[in-house]
C-alpha atoms as a PDB file:
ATOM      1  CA  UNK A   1       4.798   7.775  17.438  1.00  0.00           C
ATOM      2  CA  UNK A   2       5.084   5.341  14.541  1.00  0.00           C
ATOM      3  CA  UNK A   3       2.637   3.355  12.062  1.00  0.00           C
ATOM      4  CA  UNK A   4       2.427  -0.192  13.486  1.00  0.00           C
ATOM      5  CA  UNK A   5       1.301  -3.145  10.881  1.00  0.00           C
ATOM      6  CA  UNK A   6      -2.029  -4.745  12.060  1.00  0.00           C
ATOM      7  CA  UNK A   7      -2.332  -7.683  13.947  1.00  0.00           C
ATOM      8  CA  UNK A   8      -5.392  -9.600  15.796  1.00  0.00           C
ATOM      9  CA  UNK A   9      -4.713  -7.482  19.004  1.00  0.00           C
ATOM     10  CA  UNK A  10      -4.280  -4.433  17.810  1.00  0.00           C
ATOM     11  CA  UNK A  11      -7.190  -4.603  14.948  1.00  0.00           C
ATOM     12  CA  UNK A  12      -9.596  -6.161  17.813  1.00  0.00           C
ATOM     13  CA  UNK A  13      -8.408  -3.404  19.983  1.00  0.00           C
ATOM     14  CA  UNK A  14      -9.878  -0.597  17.485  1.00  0.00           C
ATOM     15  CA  UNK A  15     -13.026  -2.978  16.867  1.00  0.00           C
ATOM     16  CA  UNK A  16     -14.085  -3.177  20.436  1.00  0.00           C
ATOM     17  CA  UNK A  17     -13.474   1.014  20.381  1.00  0.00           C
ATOM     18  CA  UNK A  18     -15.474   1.227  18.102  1.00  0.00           C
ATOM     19  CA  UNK A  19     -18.307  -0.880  19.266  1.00  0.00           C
ATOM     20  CA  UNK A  20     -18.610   1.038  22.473  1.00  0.00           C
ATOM     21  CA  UNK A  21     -17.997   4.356  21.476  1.00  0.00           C
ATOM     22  CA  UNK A  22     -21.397   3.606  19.116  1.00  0.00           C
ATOM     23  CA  UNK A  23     -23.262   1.356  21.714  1.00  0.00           C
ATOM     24  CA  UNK A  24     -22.502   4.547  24.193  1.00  0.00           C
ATOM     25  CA  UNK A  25     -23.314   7.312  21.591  1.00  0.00           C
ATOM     26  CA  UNK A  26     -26.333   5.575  20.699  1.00  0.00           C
ATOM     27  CA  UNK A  27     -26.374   7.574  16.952  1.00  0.00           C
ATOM     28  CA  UNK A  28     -23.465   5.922  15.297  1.00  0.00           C
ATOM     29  CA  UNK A  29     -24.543   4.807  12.088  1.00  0.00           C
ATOM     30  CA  UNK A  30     -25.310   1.533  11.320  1.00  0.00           C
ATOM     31  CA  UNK A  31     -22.406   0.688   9.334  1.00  0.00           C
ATOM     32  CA  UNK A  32     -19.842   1.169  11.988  1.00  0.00           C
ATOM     33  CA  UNK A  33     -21.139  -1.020  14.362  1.00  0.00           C
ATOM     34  CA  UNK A  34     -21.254  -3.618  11.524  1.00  0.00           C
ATOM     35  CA  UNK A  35     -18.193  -3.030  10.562  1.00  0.00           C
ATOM     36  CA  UNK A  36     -16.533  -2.985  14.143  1.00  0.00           C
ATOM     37  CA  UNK A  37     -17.964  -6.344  14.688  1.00  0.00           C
ATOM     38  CA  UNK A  38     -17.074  -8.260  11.650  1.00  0.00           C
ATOM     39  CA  UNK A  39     -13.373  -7.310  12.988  1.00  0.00           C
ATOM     40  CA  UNK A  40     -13.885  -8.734  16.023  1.00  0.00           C
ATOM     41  CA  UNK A  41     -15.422 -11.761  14.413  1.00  0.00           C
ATOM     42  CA  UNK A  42     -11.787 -12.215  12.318  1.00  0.00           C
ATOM     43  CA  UNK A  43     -10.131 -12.764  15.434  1.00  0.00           C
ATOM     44  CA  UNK A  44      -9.494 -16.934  15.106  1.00  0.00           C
ATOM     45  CA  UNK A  45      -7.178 -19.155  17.146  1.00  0.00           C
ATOM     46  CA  UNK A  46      -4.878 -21.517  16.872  1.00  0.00           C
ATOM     47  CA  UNK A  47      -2.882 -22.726  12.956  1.00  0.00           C
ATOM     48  CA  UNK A  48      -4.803 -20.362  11.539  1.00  0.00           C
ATOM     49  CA  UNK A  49      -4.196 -17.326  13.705  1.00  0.00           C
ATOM     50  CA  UNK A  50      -0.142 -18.332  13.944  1.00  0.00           C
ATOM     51  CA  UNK A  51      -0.095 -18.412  10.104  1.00  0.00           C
ATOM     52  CA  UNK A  52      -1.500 -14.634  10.165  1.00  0.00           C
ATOM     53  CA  UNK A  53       0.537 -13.314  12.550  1.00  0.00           C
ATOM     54  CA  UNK A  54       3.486 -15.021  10.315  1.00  0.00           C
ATOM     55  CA  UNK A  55       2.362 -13.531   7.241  1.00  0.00           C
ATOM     56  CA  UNK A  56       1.862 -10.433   8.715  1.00  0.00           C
ATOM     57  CA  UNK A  57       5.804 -10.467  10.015  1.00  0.00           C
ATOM     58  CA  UNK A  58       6.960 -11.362   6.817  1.00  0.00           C
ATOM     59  CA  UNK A  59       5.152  -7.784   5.343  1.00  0.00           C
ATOM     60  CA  UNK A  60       6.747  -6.106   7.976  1.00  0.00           C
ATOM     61  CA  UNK A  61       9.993  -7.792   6.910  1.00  0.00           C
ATOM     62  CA  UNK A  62       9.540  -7.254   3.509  1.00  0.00           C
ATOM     63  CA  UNK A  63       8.842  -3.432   3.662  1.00  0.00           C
ATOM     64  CA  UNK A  64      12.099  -3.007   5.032  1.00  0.00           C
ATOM     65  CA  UNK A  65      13.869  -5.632   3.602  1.00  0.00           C
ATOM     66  CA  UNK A  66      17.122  -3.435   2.175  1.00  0.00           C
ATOM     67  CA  UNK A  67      18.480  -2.459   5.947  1.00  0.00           C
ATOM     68  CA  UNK A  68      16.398  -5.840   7.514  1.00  0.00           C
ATOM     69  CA  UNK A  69      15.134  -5.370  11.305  1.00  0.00           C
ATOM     70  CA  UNK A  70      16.107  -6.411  14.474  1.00  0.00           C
ATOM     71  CA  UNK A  71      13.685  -8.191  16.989  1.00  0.00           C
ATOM     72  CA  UNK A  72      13.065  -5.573  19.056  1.00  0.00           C
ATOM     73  CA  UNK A  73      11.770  -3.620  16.045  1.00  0.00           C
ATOM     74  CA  UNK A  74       9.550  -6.514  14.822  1.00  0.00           C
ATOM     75  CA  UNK A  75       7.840  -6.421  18.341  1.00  0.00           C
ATOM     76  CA  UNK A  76       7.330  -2.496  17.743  1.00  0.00           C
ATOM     77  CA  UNK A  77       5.867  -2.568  14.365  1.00  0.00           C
ATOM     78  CA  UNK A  78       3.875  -6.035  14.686  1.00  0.00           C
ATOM     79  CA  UNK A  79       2.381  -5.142  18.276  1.00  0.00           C
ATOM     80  CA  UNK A  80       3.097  -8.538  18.942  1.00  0.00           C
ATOM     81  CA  UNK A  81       4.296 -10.005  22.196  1.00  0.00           C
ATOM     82  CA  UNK A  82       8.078 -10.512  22.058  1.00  0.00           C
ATOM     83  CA  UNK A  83       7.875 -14.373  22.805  1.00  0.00           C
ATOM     84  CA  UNK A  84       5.750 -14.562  20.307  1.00  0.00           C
ATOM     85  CA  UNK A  85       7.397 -12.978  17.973  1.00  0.00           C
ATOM     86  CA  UNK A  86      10.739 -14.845  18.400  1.00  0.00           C
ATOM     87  CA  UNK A  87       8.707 -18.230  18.168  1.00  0.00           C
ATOM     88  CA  UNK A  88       7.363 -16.854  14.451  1.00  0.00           C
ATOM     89  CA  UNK A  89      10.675 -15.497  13.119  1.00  0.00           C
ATOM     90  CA  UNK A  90      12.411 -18.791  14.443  1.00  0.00           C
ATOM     91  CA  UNK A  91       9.855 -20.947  12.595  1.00  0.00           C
ATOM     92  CA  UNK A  92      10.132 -18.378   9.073  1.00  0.00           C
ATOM     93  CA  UNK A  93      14.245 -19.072  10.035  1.00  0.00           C
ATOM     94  CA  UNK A  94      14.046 -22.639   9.780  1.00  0.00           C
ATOM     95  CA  UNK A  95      12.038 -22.131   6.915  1.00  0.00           C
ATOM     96  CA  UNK A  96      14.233 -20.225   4.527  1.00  0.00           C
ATOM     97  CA  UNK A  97      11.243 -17.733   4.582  1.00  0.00           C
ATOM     98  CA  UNK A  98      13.431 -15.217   6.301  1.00  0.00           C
ATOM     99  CA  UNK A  99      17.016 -15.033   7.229  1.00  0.00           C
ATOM    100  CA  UNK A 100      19.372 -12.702   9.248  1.00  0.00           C
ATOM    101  CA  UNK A 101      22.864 -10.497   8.208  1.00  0.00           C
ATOM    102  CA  UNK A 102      25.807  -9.951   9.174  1.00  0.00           C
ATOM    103  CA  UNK A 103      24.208  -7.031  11.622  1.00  0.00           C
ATOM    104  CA  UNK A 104      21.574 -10.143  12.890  1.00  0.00           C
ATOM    105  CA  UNK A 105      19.032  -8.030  11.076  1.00  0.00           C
ATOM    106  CA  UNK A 106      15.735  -9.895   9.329  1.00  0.00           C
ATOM    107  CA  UNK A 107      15.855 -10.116   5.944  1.00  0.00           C
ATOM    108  CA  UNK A 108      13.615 -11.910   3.559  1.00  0.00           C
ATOM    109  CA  UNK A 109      15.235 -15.351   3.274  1.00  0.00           C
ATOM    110  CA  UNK A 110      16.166 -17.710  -0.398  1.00  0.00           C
ATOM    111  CA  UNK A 111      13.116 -19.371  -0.225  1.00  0.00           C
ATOM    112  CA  UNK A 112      10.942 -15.788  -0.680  1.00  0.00           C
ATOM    113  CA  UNK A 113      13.370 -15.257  -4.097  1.00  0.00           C
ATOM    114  CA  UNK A 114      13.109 -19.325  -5.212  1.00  0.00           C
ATOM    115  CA  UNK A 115       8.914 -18.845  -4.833  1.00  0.00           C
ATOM    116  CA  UNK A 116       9.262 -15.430  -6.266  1.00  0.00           C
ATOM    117  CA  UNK A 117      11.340 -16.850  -9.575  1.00  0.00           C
ATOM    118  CA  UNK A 118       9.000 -19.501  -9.755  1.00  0.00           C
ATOM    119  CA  UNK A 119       5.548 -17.418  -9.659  1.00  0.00           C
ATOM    120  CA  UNK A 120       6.796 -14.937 -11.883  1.00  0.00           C
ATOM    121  CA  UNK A 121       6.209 -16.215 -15.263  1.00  0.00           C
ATOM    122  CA  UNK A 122       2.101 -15.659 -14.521  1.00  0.00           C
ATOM    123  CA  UNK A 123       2.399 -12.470 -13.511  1.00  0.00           C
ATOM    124  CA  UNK A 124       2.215  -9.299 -16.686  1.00  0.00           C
ATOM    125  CA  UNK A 125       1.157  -6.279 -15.214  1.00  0.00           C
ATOM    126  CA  UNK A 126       5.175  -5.179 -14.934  1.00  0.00           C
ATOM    127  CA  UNK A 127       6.206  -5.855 -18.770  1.00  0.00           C
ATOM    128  CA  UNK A 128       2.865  -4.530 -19.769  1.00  0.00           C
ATOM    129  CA  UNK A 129       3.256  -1.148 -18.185  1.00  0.00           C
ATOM    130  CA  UNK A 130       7.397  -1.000 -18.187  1.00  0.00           C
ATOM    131  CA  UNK A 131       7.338   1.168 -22.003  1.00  0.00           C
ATOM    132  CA  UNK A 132       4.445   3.737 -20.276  1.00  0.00           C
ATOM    133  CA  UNK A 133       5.948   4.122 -17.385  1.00  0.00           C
ATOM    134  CA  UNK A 134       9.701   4.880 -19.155  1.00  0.00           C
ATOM    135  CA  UNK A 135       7.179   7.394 -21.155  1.00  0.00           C
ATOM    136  CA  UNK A 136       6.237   8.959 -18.527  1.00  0.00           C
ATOM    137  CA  UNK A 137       9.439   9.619 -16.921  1.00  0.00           C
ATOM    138  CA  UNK A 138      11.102  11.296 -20.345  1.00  0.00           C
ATOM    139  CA  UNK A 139       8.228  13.184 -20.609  1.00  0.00           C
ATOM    140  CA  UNK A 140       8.000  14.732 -17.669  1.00  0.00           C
ATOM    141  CA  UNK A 141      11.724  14.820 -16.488  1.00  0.00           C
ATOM    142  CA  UNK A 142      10.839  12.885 -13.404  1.00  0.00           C
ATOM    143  CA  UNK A 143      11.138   9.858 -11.616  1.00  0.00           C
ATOM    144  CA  UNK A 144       7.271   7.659 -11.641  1.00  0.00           C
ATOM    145  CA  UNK A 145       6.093   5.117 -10.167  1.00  0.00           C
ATOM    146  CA  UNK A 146       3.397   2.080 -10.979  1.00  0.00           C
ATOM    147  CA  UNK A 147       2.341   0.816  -7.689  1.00  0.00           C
ATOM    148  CA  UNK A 148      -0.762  -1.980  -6.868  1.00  0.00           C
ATOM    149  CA  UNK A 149      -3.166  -2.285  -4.034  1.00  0.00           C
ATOM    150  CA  UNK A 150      -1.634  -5.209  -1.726  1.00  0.00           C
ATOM    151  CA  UNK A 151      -4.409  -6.078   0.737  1.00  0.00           C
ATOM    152  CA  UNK A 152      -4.595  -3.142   2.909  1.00  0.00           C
ATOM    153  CA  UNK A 153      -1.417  -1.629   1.347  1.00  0.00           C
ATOM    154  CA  UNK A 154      -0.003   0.099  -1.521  1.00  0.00           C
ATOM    155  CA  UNK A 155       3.113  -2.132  -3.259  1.00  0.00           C
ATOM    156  CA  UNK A 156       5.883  -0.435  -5.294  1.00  0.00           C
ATOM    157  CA  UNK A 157       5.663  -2.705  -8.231  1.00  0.00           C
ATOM    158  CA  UNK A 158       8.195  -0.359 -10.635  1.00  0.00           C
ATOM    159  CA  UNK A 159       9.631   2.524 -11.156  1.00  0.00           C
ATOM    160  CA  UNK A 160      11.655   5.119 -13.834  1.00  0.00           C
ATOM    161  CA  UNK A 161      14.152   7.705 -13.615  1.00  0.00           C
ATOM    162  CA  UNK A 162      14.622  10.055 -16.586  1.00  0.00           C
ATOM    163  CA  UNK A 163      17.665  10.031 -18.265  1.00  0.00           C
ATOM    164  CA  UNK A 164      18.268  13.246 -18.558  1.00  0.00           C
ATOM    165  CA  UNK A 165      17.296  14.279 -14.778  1.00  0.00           C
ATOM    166  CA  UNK A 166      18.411  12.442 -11.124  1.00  0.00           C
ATOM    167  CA  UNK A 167      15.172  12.932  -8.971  1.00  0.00           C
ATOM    168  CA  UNK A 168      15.637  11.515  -5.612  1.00  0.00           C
ATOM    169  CA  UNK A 169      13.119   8.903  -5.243  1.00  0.00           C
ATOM    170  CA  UNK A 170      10.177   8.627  -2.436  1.00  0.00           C
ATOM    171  CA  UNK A 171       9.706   4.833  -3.107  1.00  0.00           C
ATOM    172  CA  UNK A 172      11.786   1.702  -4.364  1.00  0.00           C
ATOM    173  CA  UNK A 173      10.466  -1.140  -5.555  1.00  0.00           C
ATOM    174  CA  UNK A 174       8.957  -3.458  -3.524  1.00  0.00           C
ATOM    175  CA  UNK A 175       8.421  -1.422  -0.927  1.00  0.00           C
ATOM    176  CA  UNK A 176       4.945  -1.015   1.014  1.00  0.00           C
ATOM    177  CA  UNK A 177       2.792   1.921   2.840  1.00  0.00           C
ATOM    178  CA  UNK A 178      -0.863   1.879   4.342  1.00  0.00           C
ATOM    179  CA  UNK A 179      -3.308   2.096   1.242  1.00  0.00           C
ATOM    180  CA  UNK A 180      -4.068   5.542   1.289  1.00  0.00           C
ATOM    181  CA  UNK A 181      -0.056   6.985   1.813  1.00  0.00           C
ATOM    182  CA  UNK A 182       1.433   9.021  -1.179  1.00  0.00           C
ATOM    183  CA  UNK A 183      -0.568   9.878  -4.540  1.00  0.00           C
ATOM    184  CA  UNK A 184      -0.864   6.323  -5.737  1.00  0.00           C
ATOM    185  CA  UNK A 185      -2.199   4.656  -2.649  1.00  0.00           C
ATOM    186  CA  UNK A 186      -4.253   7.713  -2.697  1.00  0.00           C
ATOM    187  CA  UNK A 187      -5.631   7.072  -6.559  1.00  0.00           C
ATOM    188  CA  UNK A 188      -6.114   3.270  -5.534  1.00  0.00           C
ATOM    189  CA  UNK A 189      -8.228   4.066  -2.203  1.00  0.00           C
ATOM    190  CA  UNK A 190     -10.359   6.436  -3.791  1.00  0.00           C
ATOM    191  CA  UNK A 191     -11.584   4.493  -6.707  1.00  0.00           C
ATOM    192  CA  UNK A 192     -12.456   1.450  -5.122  1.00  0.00           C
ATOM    193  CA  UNK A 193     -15.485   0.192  -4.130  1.00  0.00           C
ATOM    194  CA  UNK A 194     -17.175   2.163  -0.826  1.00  0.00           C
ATOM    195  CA  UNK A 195     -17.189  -1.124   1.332  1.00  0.00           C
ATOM    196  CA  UNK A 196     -13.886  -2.254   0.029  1.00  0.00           C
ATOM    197  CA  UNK A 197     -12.663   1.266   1.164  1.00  0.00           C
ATOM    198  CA  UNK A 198     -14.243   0.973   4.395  1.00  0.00           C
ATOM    199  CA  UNK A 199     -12.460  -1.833   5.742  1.00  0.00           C
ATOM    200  CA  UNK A 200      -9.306  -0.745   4.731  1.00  0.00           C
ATOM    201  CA  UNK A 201     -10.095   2.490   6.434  1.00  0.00           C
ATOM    202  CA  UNK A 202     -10.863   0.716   9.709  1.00  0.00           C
ATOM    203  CA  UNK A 203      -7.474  -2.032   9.014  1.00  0.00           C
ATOM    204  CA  UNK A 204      -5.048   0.851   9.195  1.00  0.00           C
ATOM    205  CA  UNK A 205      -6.382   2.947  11.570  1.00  0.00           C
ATOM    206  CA  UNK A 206      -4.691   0.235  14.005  1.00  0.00           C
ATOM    207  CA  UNK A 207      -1.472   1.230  12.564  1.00  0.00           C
ATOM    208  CA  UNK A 208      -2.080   4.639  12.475  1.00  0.00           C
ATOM    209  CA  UNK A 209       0.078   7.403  15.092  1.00  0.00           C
ATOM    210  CA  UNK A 210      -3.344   9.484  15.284  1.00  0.00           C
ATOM    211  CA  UNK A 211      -7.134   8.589  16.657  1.00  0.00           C
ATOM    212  CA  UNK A 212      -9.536   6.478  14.949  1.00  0.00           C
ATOM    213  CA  UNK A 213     -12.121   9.236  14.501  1.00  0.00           C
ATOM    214  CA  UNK A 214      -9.076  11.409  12.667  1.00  0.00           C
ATOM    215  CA  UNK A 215      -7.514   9.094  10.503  1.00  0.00           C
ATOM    216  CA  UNK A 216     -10.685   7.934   8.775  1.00  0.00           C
ATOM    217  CA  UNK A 217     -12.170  11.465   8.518  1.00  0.00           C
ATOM    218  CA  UNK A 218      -8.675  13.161   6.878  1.00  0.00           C
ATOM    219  CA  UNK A 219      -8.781  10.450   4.649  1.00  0.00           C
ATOM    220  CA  UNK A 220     -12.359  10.562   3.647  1.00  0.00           C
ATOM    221  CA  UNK A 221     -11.689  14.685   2.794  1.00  0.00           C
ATOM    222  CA  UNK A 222      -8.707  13.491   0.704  1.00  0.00           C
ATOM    223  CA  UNK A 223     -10.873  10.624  -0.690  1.00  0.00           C
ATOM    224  CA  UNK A 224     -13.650  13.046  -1.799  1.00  0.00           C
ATOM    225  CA  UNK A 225     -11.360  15.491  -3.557  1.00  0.00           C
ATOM    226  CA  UNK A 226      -9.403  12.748  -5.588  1.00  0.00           C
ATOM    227  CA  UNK A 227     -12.759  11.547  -7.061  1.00  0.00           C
ATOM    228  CA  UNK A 228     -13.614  14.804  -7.851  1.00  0.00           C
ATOM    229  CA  UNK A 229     -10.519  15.961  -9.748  1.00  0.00           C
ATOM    230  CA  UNK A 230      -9.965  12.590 -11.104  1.00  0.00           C
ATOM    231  CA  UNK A 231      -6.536  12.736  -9.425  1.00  0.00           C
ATOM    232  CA  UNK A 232      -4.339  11.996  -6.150  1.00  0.00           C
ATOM    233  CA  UNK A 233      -2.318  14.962  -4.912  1.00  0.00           C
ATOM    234  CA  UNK A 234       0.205  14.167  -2.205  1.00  0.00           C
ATOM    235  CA  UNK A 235       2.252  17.042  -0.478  1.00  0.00           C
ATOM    236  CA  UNK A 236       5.599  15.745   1.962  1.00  0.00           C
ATOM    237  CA  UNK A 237       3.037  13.077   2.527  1.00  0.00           C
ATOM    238  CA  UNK A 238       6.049  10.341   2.581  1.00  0.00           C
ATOM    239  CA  UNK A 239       9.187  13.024   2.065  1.00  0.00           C
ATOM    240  CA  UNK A 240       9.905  16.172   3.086  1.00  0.00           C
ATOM    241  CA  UNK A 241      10.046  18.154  -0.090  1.00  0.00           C
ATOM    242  CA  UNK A 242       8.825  16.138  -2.024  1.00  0.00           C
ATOM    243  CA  UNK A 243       5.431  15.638  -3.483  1.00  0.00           C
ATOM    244  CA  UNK A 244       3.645  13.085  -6.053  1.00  0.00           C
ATOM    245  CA  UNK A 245       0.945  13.688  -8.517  1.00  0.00           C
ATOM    246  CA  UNK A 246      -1.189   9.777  -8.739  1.00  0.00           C
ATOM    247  CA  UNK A 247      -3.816   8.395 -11.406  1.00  0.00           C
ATOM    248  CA  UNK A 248      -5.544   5.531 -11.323  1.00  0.00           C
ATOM    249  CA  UNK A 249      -5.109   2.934 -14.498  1.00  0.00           C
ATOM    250  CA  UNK A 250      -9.168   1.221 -14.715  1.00  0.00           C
ATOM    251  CA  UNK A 251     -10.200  -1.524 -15.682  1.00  0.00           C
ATOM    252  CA  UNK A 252     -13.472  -1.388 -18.199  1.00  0.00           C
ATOM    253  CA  UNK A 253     -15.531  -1.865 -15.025  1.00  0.00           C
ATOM    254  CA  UNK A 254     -14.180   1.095 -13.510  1.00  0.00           C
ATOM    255  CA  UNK A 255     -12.411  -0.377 -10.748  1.00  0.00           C
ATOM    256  CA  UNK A 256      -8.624   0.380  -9.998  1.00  0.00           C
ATOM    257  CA  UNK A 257      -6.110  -2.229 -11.877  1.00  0.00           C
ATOM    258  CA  UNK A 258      -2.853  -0.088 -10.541  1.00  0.00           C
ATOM    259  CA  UNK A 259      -1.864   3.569 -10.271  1.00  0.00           C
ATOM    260  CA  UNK A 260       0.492   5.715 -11.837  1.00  0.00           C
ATOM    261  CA  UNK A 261       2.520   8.927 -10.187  1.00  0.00           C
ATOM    262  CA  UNK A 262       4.871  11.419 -11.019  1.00  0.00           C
ATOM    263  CA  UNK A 263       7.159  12.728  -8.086  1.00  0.00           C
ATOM    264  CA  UNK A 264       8.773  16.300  -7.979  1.00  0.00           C
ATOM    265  CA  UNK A 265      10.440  18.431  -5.235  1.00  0.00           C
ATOM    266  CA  UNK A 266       7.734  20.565  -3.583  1.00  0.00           C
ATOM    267  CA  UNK A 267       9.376  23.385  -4.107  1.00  0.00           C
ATOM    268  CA  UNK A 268       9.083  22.880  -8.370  1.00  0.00           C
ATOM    269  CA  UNK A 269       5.450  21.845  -7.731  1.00  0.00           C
ATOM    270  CA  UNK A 270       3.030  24.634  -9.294  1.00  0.00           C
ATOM    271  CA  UNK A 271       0.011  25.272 -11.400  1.00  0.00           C
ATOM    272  CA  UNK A 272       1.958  25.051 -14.921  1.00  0.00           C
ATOM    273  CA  UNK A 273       4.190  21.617 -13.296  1.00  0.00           C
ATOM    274  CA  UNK A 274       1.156  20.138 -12.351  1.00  0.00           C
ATOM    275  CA  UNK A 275      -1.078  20.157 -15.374  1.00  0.00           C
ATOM    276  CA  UNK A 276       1.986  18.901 -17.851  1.00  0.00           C
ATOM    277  CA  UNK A 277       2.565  16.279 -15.239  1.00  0.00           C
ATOM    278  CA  UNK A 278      -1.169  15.751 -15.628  1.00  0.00           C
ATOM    279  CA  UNK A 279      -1.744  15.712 -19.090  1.00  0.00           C
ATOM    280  CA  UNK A 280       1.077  12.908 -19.408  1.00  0.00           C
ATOM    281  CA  UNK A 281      -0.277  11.214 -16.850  1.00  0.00           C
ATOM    282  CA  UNK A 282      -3.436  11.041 -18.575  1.00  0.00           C
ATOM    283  CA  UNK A 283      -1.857  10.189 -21.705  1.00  0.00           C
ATOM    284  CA  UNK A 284      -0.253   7.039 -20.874  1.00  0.00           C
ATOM    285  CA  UNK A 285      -3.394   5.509 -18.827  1.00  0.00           C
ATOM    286  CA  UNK A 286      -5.581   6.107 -21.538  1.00  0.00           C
ATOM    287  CA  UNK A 287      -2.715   4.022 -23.154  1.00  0.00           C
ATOM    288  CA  UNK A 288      -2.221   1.115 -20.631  1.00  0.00           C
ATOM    289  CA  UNK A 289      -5.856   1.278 -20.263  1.00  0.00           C
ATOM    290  CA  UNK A 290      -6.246   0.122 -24.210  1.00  0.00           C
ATOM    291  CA  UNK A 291      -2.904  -2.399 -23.501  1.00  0.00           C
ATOM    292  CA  UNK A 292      -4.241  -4.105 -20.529  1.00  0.00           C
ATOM    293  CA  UNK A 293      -7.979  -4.405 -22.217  1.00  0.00           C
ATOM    294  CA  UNK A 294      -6.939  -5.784 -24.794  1.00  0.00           C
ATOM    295  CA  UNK A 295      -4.704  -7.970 -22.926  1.00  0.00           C
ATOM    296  CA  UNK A 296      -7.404  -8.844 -20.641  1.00  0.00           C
ATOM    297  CA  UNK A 297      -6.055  -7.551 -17.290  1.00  0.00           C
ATOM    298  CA  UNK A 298      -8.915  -6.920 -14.616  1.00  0.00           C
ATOM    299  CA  UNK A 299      -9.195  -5.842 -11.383  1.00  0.00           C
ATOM    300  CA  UNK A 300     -10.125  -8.300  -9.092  1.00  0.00           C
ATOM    301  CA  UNK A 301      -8.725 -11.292 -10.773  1.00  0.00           C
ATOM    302  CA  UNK A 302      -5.036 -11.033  -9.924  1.00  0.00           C
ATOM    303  CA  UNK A 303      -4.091 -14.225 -12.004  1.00  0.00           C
ATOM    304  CA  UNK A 304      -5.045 -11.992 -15.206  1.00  0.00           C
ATOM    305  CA  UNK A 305      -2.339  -9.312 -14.249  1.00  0.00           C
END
């Protein structure tokens, strides 16, 4: 089985799950019924449901935007109906949103680089954190990673390879995973707020290849132990072989601006590995941390990054 991205069907699906299991059970707690239901209450018609679903393609799109996807794998991942889904991708088409190879694969179209040329002059975060992240890589030997939250997602925002070393890489830039996948989606779940959390919880558990009940609760365990370490620990969570140490970089609130990883084959991965990757991990946010106050990046106001 494979993750599918979220849409209204698939979401509601897990909502109305939810609501019976707890009606049924009688002891759920109060929280997932509440929670079950505002889901269900998302579910909207018409414009505003069509845009969704098309913004919701175009993520799918997006994550796999160097090979592109065919239709038949759109209808997979989305859990969209295929007519549907033809309508959409003809309409992003026509657009310029998307656009489609020499293979007839979907690909993110010349409109998606003209808007992203256009919006990135107010955007920082990147050039702020490019000489800690470079850091970070010499210093450790390995390839890192600064990645954002992205709705219910992690985003690959950059990434450094030490000179010295060739590390294969578990991410690229500008790619995307559930919020909660590898060490930084791990660092970015764990320090946010508990409601915040919560819905993202319930959001992917539509896409995820397990039950409900077992997705939220293995991620809750891995949740509890990142908070109390201070950091993300992620073993052949995306790779085989490969593993990722995650921080999170906070703003002076305390809430998660970005995170910061250092990959390594599993098989290097040990006690003495994992505190030097630690230590320079720590190093460097206590450095961006200073750079981005001062520069007055916060959390939850994404035109100050």
């Amino acid at each position: 089985m494979t993750w599918r991205y979220p849409c209204f069907e698939t979401c509601e699906y897990v909502a109305r799950q939810l609501w019976i299991r707890a009606k049924a059970e009688k002891s759920a707690k109060g929280h997932i019924v509440r929670q079950a239901t505002e889901i269900l209450g998302k579910q909207m018609g018409g414009g505003v449901q069509s845009l969704a679903r098309a913004i919701s393609l175009l993520r799918i799109v997006s994550a796999m935007n160097s090979t592109g996807l065919r239709l038949s794998e759109l209808v997979a991942a989305s859990g969209l109906p295929k007519p549907t889904t033809a309508r959409l991708m003809s309409e992003l088409l026509a657009a310029g949103l998307v656009m489609r190879n020499g293979q007839r694969r979907f690909q993110l179209g010349p409109l998606t680089h003209e808007l992203g040329v256009t919006s990135q002059m107010n955007f920082r975060l990147q050039e702020l954190c490019r000489p800690s992240l470079t850091a970070l890589s010499e210093a450790t030997g390995e390839t890192t990673y600064l990645k954002v939250r992205s709705g219910a997602e992690v985003f690959c925002l950059d990434l450094a390879t030490a000179s010295r070393k060739r590390k294969a890489q578990i991410s690229w830039r500008g790619s995307r995973a559930a919020l909660g996948t590898g060490a930084c989606g791990l660092a970015l779940l764990s320090f946010m707020s508990e409601a915040d959390r919560s819905d993202v919880l319930f959001q992917n558990a539509a896409r995820s290849p397990t039950d409900v009940e077992t997705y939220i609760g293995t991620l809750r365990r891995q949740v509890e132990r990142t908070r109390r370490t201070g950091y993300a620990l992620s073993l052949d969570d995306v790779f085989s072989g490969m593993s990722a140490i995650g921080i999170p970089i906070l703003d002076r609130a305390g809430w998660p601006i970005a995170a910061l990883s250092v990959s390594m084959p599993t098989s290097e991965l040990n006690s003495v590995s994992r505190d030097r990757a630690l230590a320079a991990l720590q190093d460097q946010e206590r450095r961006l941390r200073h750079t981005l106050s001062q520069s007055g990046v916060v959390a939850h106001d994404p035109l100050t990054h």
